[in-house]
Protein backbone atom coordinates (compact mmCIF):
# COMPACT_ATOMS: atom_id res chain seq x y z
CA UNK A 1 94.24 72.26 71.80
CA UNK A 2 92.63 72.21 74.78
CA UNK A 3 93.90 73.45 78.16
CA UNK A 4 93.53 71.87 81.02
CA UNK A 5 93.71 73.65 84.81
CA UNK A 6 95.62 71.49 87.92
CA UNK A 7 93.77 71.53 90.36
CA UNK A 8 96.46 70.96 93.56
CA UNK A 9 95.85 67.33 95.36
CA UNK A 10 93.53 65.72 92.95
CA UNK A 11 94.49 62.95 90.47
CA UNK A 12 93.76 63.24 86.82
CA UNK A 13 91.71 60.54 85.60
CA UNK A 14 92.69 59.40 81.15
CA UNK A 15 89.90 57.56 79.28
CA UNK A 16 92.58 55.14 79.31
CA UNK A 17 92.54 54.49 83.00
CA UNK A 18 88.67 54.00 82.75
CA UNK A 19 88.95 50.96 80.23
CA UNK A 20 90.63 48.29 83.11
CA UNK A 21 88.22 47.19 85.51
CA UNK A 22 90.02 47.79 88.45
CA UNK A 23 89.78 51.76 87.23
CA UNK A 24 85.63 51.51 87.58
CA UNK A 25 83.95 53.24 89.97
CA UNK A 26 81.14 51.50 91.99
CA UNK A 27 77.99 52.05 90.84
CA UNK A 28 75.72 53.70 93.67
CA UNK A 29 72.57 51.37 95.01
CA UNK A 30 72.23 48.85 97.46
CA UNK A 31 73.83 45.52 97.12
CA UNK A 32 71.38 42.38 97.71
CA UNK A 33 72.43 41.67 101.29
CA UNK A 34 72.34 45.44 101.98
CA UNK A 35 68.58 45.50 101.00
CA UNK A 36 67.80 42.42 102.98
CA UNK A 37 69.49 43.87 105.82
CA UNK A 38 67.06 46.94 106.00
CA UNK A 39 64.07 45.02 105.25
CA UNK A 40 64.57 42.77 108.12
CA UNK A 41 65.08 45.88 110.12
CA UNK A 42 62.25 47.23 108.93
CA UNK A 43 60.07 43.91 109.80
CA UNK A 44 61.43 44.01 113.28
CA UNK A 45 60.27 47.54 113.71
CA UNK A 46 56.94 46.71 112.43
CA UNK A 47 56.46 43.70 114.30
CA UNK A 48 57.22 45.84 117.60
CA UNK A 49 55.03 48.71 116.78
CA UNK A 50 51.94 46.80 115.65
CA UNK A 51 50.65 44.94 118.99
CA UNK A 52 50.94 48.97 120.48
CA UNK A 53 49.16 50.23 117.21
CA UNK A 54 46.22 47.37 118.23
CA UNK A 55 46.28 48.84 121.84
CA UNK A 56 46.22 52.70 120.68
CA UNK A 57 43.08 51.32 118.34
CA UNK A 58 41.64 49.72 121.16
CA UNK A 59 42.35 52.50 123.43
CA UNK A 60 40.49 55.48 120.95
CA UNK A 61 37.24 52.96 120.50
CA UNK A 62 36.79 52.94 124.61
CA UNK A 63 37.38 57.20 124.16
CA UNK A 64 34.65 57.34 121.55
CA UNK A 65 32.65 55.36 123.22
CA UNK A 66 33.17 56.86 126.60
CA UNK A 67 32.07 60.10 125.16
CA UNK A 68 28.95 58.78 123.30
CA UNK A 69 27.60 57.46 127.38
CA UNK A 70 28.70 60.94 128.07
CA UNK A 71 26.73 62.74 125.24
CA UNK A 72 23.26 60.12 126.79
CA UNK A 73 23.99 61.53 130.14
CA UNK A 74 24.32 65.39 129.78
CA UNK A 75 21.00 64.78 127.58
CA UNK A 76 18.94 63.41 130.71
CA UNK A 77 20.18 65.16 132.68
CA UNK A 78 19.26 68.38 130.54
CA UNK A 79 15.73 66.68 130.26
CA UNK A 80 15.51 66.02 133.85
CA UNK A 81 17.04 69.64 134.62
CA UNK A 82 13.53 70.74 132.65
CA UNK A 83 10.91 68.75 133.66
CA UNK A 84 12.06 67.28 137.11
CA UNK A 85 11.43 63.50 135.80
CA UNK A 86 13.49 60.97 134.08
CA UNK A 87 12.58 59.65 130.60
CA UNK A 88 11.35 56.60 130.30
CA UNK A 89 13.07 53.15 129.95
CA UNK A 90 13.43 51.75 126.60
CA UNK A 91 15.08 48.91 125.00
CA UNK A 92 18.55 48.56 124.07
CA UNK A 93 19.81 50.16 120.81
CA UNK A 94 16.76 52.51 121.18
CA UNK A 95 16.52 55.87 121.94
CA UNK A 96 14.25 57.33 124.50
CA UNK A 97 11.47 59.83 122.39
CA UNK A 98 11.97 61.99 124.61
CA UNK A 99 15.94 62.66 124.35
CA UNK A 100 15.97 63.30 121.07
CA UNK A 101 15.76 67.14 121.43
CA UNK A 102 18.58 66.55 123.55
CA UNK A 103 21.26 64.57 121.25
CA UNK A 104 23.00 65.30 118.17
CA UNK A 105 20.84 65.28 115.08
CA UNK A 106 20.64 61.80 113.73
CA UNK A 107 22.04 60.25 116.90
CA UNK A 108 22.00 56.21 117.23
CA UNK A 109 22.76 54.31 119.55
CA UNK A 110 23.59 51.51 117.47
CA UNK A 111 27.25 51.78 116.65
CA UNK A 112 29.87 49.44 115.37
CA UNK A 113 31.00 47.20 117.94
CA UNK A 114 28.57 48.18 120.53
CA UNK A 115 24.93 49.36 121.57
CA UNK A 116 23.98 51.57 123.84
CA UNK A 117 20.97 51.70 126.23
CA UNK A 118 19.50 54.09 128.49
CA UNK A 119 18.43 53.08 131.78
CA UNK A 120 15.48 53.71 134.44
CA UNK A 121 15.16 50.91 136.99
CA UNK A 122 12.22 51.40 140.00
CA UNK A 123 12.77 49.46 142.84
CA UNK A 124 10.02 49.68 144.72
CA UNK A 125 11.41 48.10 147.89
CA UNK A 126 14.79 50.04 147.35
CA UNK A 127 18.04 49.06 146.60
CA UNK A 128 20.08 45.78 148.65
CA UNK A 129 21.98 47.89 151.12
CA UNK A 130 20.00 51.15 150.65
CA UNK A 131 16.67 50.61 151.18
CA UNK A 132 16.27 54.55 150.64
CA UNK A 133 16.77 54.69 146.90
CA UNK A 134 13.86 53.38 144.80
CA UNK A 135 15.18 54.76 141.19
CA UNK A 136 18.32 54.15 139.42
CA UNK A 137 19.34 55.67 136.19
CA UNK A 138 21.95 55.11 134.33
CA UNK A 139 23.37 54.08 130.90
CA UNK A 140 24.81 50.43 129.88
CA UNK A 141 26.74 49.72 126.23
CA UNK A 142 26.51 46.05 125.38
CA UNK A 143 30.40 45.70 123.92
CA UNK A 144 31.08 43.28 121.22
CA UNK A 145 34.55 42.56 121.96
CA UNK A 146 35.26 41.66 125.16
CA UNK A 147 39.00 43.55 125.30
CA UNK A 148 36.50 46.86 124.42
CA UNK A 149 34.78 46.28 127.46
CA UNK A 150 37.79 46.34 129.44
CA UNK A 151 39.20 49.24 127.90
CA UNK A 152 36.03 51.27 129.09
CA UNK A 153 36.04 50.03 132.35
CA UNK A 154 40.17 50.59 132.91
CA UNK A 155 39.40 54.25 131.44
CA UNK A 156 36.56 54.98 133.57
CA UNK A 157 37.98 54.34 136.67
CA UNK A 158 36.52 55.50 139.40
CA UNK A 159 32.95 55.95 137.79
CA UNK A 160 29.87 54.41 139.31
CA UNK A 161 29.86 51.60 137.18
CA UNK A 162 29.14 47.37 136.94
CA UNK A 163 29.64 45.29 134.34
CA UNK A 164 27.67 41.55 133.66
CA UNK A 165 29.25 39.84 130.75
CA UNK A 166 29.76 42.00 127.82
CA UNK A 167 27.04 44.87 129.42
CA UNK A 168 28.88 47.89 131.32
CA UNK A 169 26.47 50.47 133.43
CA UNK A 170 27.09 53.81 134.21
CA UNK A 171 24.74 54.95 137.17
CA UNK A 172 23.65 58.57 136.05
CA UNK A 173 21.64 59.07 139.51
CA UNK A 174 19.63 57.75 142.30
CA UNK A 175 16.98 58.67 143.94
């Protein structure tokens, strides 16, 4: 025979007591409504957090691309620092020859979701307003998305910058 310790304030349990079913114990889990409960929770939380998730995205694409007009800037100016000229204009998506000792190795300015260009306007009978300034350099992204756009113009702030349609210009300098 087996013997069996009391231990003081709990209730011995007999297999007998087991058999009735008011004697079972709950199984552990969820019951249905408990699990519907936390996935609509769940949804509700997701559907709050993913309009700021679009706006974080949105937010990191104008950074990037911020930095990438930064990057074409610090290289003419580097250029200009050397040889006391500008590079020349060229077309949009293209990079100046003449930069590319300047920029990263491999550097494009054809990105997903916009394009950037480097800019050298003369104006030989100056600018509106300031007749004194004949050159302007600078360097415009041409944004696919619109809300993009924005983005870089609310983060650059007090920059030197205008924006026609979906084209935003930095001015790097003028002379």
């Amino acid at each position: 025979m087996i013997a069996r310790l009391r231990v003081p304030g709990r209730r011995e349990h007999s297999a007998a007591a087991g058999s009735g079913k008011r004697g079972r114990s709950r199984r552990g889990g969820f019951t249905f409504v408990e699990a519907l409960v936390a996935v609509s929770i769940v949804g509700i939380l997701a559907g709050l957090a993913l309009p700021n998730m679009k706006d974080v995205l949105l937010r990191a694409q104008a950074t990037k691309l911020a930095g990438d007009m930064e990057v074409v800037r610090v290289a003419a100016a580097s250029y200009h620092a050397k040889y006391h000229a500008w590079p020349a204009e060229t077309a949009a998506g293209k990079v100046p020859p003449e930069l590319v000792p300047y920029l990263p190795a491999n550097y494009s300015f054809v990105r997903d979701g916009y394009e950037l260009d480097y800019e050298n306007w003369s104006l030989p009978g100056g600018l509106p307003g300031d007749p004194k300034t004949h050159t302007l350099i600078g360097v415009s992204v041409v944004v696919t998305n619109p809300a993009l756009g924005n983005a870089l113009v609310e983060l650059l702030g007090k920059a030197i910058i205008f924006s026609v349609g979906n084209r935003h210009t930095i001015v790097i300098d003028r002379s």
